[in-house]
C-alpha atoms as a PDB file:
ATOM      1  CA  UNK A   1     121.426 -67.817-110.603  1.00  0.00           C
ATOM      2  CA  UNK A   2     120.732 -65.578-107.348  1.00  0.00           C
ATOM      3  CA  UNK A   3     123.694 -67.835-105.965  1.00  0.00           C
ATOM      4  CA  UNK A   4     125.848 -66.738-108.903  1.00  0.00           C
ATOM      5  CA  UNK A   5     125.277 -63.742-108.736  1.00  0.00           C
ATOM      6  CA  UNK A   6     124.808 -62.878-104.693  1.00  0.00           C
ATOM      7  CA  UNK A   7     127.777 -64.831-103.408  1.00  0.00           C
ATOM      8  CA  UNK A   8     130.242 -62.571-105.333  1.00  0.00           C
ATOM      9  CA  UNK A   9     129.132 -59.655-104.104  1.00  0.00           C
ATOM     10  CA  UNK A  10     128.347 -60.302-100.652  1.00  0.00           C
ATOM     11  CA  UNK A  11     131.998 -61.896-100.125  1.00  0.00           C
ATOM     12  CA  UNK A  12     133.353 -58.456-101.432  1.00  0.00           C
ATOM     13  CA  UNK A  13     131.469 -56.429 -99.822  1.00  0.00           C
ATOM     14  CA  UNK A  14     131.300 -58.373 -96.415  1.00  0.00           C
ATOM     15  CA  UNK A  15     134.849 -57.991 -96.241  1.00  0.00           C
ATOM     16  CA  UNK A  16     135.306 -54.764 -96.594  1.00  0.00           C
ATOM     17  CA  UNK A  17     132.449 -52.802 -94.888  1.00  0.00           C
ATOM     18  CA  UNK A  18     131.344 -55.465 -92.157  1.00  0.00           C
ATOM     19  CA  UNK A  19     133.151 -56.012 -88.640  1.00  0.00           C
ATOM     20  CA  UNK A  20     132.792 -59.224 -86.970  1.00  0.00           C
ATOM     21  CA  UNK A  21     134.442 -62.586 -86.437  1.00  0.00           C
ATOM     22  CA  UNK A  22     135.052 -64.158 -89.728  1.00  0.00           C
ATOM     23  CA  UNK A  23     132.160 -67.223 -89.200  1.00  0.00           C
ATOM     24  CA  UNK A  24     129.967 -64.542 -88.476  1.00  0.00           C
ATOM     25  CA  UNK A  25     131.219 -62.850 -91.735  1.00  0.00           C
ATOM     26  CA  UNK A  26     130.227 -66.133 -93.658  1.00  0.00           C
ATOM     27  CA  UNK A  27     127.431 -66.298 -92.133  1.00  0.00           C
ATOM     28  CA  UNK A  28     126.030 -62.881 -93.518  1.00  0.00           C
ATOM     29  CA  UNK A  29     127.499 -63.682 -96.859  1.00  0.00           C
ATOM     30  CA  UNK A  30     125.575 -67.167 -96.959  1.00  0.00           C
ATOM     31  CA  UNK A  31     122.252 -66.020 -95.580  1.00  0.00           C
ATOM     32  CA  UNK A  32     122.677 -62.705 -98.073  1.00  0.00           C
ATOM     33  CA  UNK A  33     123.225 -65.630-100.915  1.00  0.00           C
ATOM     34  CA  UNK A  34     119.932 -67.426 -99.751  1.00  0.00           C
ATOM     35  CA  UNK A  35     117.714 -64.890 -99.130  1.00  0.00           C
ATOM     36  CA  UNK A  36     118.547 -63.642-103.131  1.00  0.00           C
ATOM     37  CA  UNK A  37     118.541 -67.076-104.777  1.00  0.00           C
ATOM     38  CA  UNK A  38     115.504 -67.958-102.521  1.00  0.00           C
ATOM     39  CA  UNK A  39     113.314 -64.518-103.394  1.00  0.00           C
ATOM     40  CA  UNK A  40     114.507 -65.311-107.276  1.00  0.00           C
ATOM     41  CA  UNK A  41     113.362 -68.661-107.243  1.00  0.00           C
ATOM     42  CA  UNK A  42     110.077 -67.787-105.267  1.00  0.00           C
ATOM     43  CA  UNK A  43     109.319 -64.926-107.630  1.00  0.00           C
ATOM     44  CA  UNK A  44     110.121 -67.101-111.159  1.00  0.00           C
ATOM     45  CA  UNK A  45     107.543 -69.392-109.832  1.00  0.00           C
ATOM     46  CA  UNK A  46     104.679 -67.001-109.431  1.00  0.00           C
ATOM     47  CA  UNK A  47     105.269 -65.578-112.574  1.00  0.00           C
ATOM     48  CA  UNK A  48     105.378 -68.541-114.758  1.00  0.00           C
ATOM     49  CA  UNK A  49     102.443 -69.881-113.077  1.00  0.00           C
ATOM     50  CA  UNK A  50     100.443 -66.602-113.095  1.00  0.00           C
ATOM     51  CA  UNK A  51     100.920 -65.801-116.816  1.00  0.00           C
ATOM     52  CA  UNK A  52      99.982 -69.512-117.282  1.00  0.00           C
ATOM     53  CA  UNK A  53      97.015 -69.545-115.896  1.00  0.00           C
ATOM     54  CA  UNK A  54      96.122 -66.356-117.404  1.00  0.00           C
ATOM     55  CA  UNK A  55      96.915 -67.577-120.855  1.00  0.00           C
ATOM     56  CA  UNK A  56      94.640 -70.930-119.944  1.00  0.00           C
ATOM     57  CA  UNK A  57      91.864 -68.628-118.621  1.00  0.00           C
ATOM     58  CA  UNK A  58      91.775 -66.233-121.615  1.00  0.00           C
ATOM     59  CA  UNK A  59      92.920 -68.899-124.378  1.00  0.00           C
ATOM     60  CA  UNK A  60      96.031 -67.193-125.184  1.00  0.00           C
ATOM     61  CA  UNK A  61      98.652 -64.776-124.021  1.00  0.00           C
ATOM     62  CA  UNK A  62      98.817 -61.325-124.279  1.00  0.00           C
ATOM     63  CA  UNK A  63     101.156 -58.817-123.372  1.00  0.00           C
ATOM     64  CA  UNK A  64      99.127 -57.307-120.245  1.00  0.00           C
ATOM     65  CA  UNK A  65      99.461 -60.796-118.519  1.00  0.00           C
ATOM     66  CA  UNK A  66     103.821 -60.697-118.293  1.00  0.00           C
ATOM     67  CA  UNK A  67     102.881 -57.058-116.627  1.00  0.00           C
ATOM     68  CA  UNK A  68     100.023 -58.291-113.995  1.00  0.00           C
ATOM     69  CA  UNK A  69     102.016 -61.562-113.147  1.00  0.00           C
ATOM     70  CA  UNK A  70     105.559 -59.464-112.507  1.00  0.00           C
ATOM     71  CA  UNK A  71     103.346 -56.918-110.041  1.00  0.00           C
ATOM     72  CA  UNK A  72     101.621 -59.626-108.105  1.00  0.00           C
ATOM     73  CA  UNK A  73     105.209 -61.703-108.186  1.00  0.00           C
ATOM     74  CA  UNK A  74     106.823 -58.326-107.089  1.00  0.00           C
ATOM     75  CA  UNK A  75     104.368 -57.128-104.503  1.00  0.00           C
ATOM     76  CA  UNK A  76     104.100 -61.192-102.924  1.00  0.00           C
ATOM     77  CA  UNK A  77     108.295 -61.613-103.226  1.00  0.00           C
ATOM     78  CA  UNK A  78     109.792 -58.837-103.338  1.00  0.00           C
ATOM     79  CA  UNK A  79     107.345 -56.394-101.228  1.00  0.00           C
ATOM     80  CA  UNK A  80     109.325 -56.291 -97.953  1.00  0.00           C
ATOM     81  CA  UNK A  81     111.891 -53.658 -98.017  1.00  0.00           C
ATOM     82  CA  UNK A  82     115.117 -55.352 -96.804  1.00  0.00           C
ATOM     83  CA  UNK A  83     118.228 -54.828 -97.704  1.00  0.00           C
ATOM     84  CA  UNK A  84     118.479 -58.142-100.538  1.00  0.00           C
ATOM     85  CA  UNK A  85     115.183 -56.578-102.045  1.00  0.00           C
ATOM     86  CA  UNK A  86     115.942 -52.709-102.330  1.00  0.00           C
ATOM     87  CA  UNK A  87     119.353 -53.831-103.922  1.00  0.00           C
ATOM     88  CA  UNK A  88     117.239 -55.918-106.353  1.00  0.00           C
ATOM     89  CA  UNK A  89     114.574 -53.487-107.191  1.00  0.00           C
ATOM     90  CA  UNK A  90     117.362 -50.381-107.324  1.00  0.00           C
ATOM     91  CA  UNK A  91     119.554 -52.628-109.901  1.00  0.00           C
ATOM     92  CA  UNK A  92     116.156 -52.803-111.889  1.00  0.00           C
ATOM     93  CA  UNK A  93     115.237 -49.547-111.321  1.00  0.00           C
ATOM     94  CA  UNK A  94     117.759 -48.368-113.619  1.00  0.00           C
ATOM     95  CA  UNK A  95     118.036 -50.507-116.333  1.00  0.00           C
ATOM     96  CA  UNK A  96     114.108 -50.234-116.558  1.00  0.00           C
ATOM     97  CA  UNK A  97     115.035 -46.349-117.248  1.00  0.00           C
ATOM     98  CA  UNK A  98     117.271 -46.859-119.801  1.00  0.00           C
ATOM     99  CA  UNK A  99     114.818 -49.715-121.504  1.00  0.00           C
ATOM    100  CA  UNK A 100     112.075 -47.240-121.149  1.00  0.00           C
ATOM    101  CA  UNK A 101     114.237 -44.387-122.497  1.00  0.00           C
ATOM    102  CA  UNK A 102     115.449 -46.408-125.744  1.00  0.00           C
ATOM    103  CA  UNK A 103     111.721 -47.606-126.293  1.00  0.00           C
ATOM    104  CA  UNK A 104     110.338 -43.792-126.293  1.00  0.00           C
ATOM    105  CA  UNK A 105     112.990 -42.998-128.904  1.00  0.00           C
ATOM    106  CA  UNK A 106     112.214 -46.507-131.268  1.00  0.00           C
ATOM    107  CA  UNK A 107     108.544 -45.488-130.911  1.00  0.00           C
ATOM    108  CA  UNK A 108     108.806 -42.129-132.050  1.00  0.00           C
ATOM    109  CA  UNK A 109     107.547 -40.222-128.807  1.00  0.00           C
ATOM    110  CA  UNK A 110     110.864 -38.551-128.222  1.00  0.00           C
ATOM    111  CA  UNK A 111     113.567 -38.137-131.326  1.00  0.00           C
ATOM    112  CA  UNK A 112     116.668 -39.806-131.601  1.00  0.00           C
ATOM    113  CA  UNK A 113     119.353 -37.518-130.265  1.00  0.00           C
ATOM    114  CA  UNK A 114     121.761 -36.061-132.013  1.00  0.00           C
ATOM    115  CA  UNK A 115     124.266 -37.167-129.890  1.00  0.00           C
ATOM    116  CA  UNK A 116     124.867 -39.723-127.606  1.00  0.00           C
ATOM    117  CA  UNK A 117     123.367 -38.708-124.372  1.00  0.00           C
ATOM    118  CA  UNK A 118     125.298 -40.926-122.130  1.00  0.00           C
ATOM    119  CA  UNK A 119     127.754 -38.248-121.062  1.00  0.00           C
ATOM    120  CA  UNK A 120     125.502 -36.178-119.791  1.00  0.00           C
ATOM    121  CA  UNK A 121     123.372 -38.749-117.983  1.00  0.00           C
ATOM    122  CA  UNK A 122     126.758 -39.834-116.382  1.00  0.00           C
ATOM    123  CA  UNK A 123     127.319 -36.029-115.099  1.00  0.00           C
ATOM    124  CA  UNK A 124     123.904 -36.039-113.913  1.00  0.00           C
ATOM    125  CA  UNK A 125     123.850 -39.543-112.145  1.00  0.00           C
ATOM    126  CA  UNK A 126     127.046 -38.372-110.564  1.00  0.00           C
ATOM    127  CA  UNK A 127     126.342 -34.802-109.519  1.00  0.00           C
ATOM    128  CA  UNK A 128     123.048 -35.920-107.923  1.00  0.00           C
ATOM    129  CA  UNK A 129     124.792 -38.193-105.828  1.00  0.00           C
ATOM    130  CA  UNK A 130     127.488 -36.818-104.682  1.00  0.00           C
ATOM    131  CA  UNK A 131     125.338 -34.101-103.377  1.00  0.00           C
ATOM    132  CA  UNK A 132     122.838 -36.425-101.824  1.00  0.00           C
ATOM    133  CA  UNK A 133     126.212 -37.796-100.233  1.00  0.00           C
ATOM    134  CA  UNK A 134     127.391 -34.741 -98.824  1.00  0.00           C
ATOM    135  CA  UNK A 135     124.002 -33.223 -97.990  1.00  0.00           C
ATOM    136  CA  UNK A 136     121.081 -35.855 -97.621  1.00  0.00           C
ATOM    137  CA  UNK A 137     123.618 -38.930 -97.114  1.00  0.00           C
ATOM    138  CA  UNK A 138     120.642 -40.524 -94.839  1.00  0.00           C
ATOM    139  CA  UNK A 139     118.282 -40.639 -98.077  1.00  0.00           C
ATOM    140  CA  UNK A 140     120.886 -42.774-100.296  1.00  0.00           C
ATOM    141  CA  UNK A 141     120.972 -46.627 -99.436  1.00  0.00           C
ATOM    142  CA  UNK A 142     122.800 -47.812 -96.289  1.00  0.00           C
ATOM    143  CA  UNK A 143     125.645 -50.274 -98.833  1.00  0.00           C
ATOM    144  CA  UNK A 144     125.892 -46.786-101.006  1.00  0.00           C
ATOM    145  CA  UNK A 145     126.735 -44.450 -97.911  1.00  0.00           C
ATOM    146  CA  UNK A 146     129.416 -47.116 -96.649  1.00  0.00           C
ATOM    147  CA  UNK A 147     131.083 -47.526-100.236  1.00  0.00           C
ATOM    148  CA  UNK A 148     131.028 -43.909-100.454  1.00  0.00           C
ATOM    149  CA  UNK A 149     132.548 -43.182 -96.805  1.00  0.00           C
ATOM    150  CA  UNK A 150     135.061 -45.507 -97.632  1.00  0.00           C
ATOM    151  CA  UNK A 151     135.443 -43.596-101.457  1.00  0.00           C
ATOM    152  CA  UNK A 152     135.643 -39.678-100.263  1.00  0.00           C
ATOM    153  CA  UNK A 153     136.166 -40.254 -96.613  1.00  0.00           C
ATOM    154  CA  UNK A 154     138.070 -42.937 -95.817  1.00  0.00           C
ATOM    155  CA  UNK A 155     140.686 -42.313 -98.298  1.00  0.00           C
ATOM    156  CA  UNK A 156     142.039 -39.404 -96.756  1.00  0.00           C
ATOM    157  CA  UNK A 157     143.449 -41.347 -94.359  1.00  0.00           C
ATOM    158  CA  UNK A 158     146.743 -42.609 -95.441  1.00  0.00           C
ATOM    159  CA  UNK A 159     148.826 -45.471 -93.496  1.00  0.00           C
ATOM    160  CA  UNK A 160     150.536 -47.917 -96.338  1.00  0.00           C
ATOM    161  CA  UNK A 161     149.621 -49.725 -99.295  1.00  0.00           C
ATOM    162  CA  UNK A 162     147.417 -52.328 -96.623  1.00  0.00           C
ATOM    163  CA  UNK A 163     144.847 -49.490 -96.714  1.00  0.00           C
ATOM    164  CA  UNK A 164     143.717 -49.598-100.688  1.00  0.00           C
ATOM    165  CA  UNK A 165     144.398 -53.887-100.606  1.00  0.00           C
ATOM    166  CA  UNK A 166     142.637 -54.477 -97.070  1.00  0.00           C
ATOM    167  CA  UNK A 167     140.910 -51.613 -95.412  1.00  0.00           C
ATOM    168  CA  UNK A 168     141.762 -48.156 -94.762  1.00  0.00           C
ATOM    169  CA  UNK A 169     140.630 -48.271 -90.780  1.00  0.00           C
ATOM    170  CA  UNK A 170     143.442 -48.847 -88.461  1.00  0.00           C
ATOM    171  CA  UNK A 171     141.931 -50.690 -85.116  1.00  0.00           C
ATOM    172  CA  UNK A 172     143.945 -50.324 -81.888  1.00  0.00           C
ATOM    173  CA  UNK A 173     145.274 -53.597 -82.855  1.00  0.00           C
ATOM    174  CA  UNK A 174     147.736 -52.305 -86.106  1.00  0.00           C
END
C-alpha cells in the first residue's frame, strides 16, 4: 500500500521540484517509496501485535487499547521527523480534524450547522496559508513552500507552453 500510494507522488513531485541527473532522480523516488511502505508496514505490525496482546492480557478488547497501541506504534515508527513522516502525520493531521469535528456534532457537544461549513473552512485553510506563504514561508513544510514558489512565483515567469507541461525555470541550457 505505502508503494501504491508513495511511488505516484514521489515520481510527480521528483520531477518537478528536484534537480539532479535522472538515476539520481529515481533514486530519491525509490528510497521515498521504501522508506513509506517500510514505516507502514513497521507500524501495522506494532499495532496489531500491541492491541493483541492487550486484548490477551485483559481478556478482551476495549477501545483504549486501538488508542495506546497507535501512540506507542506512532512514537516507535513514525517519531523521527523526516520528510516521509511529517507528510504522513500532516495528511492525518487533517482528516483527524474533520473526523473529530463530525464526531462532536453526532455526539451532541456542538450542533449541527445550519449550513454547510465547508466554505468557510476552505477560506480559512486558504487565507492562513497564503499568509504563512508570504510572511512566515520558513514555518510551512519544505514540499509546500516549493509547490507554492512554483504556484505564485514561478508562474510569473512566462517563456512557452514548455513552462506549465515541464517546468517554468529556464537553465542556461534552453
Amino acid at each position: 500500500y505505502g508503494a501504491k500510494i508513495r511511488a505516484p507522488h514521489a515520481l510527480v513531485m521528483t520531477f518537478l521540484f528536484k534537480s539532479g541527473s535522472l538515476r539520481e532522480k529515481l533514486k530519491s523516488i525509490a528510497q521515498a517509496t521504501y522508506a513509506h511502505s517500510r514505516n507502514l508496514a513497521y507500524f501495522v505490525f506494532t499495532y496489531k501485535g500491541l492491541l493483541a496482546a492487550q486484548s490477551q492480557l485483559q481478556g478482551k478488547k476495549i477501545p483504549f487499547h486501538s488508542f495506546l497501541a497507535a501512540c506507542i506504534g506512532g512514537w516507535l515508527v513514525f517519531g523521527e521527523n523526516n520528510p516521509i513522516n511529517s507528510q504522513i502525520i500532516m495528511y492525518l493531521l487533517s482528516r483527524i480534524l474533520f473526523g473529530l469535528s463530525r464526531l462532536a456534532v453526532q455526539k451532541g457537544y456542538i450542533p449541527q450547522p445550519r449550513q454547510d461549513p465547508f466554505p468557510l473552512v476552505a477560506a480559512l485553510v486558504w487565507g492562513t496559508v497564503l499568509w504563512l506563504f508570504e510572511y512566515h514561508r520558513d514555518t510551512l513544510q519544505p514540499s509546500l513552500q516549493s509547490s507554492m514558489t512554483y504556484l505564485y512565483e514561478d508562474s510569473e515567469v512566462w517563456h512557452d507552453l514548455s513552462d506549465f507541461l515541464i517546468y517554468n525555470k529556464r537553465t542556461d541550457s534552453k
